[in-house]
Protein backbone atom coordinates (compact mmCIF):
# COMPACT_ATOMS: atom_id res chain seq x y z
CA UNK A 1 112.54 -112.59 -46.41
CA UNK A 2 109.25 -112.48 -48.23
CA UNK A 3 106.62 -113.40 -45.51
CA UNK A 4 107.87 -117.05 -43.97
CA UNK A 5 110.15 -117.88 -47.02
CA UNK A 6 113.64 -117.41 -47.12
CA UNK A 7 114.56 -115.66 -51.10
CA UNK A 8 118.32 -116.44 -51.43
CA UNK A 9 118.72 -114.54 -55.22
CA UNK A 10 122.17 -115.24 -57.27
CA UNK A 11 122.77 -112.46 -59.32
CA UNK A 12 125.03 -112.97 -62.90
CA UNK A 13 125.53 -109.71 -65.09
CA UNK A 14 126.96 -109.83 -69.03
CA UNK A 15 127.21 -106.58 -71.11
CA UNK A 16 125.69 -108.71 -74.22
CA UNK A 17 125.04 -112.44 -75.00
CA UNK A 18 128.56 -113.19 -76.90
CA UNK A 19 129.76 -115.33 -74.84
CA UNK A 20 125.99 -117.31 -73.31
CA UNK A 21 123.28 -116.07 -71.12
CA UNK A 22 124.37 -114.59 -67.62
CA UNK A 23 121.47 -117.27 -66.32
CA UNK A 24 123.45 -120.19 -67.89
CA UNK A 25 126.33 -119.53 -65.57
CA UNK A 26 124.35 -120.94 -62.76
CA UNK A 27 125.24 -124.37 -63.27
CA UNK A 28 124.00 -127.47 -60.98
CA UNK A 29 127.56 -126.81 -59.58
CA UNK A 30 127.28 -123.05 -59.04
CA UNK A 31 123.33 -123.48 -57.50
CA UNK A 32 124.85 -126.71 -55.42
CA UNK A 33 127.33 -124.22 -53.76
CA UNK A 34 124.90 -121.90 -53.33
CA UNK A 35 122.46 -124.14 -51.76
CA UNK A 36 125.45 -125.26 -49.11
CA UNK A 37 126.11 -121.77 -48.39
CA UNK A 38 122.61 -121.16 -47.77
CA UNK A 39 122.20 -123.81 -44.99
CA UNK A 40 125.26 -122.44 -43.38
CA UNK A 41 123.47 -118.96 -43.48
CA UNK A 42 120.08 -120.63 -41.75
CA UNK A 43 122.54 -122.97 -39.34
CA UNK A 44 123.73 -119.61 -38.30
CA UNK A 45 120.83 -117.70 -37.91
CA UNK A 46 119.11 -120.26 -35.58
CA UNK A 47 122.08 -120.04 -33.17
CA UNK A 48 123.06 -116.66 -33.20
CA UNK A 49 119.51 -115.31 -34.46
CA UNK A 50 116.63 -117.54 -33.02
CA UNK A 51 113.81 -115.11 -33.84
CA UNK A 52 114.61 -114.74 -37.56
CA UNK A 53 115.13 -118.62 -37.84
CA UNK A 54 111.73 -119.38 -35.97
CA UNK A 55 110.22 -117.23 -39.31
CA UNK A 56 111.64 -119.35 -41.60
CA UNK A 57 109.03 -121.70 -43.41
CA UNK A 58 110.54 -122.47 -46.48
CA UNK A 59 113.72 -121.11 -49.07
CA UNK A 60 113.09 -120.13 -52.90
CA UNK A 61 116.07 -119.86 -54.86
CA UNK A 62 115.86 -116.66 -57.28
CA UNK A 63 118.16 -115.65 -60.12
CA UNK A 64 118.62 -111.77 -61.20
CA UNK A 65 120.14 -111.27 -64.60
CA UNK A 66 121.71 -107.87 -65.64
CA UNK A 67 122.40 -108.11 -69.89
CA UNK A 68 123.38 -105.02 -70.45
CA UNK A 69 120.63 -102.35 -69.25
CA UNK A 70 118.24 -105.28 -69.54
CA UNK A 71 117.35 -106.67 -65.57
CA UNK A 72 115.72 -109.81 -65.70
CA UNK A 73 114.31 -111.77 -62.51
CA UNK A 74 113.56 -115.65 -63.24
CA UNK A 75 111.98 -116.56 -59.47
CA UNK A 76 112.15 -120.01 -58.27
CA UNK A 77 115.15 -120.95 -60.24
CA UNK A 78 116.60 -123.84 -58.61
């Protein structure tokens, strides 16, 4: 949680850029899945956790990318 909003972060790690960006691995298909799981998460939390889902104004969708020693944090991704 950040204040009100809900940060759901995937997080894709590559020792070098051979083989593509670690941030181009989260394709439509890979952020679609994540987006599902995160409404299961919030579907969850407001029946088994009412006060945490009451604080819930909003969701950002972050991506973390590890290349190498290099961290990278691109917020808002998706």
């Amino acid at each position: 949680m950040h204040g009100t909003e809900l940060v759901v972060c995937e997080v894709k790690a590559r020792a070098n850029n051979a083989f593509g960006f670690a941030a181009e691995a989260v394709t439509p298909a890979k952020q679609l899945k994540v987006r599902r799981a995160t409404f299961d998460f919030v579907e969850h939390l407001r029946v088994n956790d009412s006060a945490l889902h009451a604080r819930i104004r909003s969701t950002r969708f972050d991506v973390a990318t590890m290349t190498g020693v290099q961290l990278e944090v691109l917020l808002n991704a998706f």
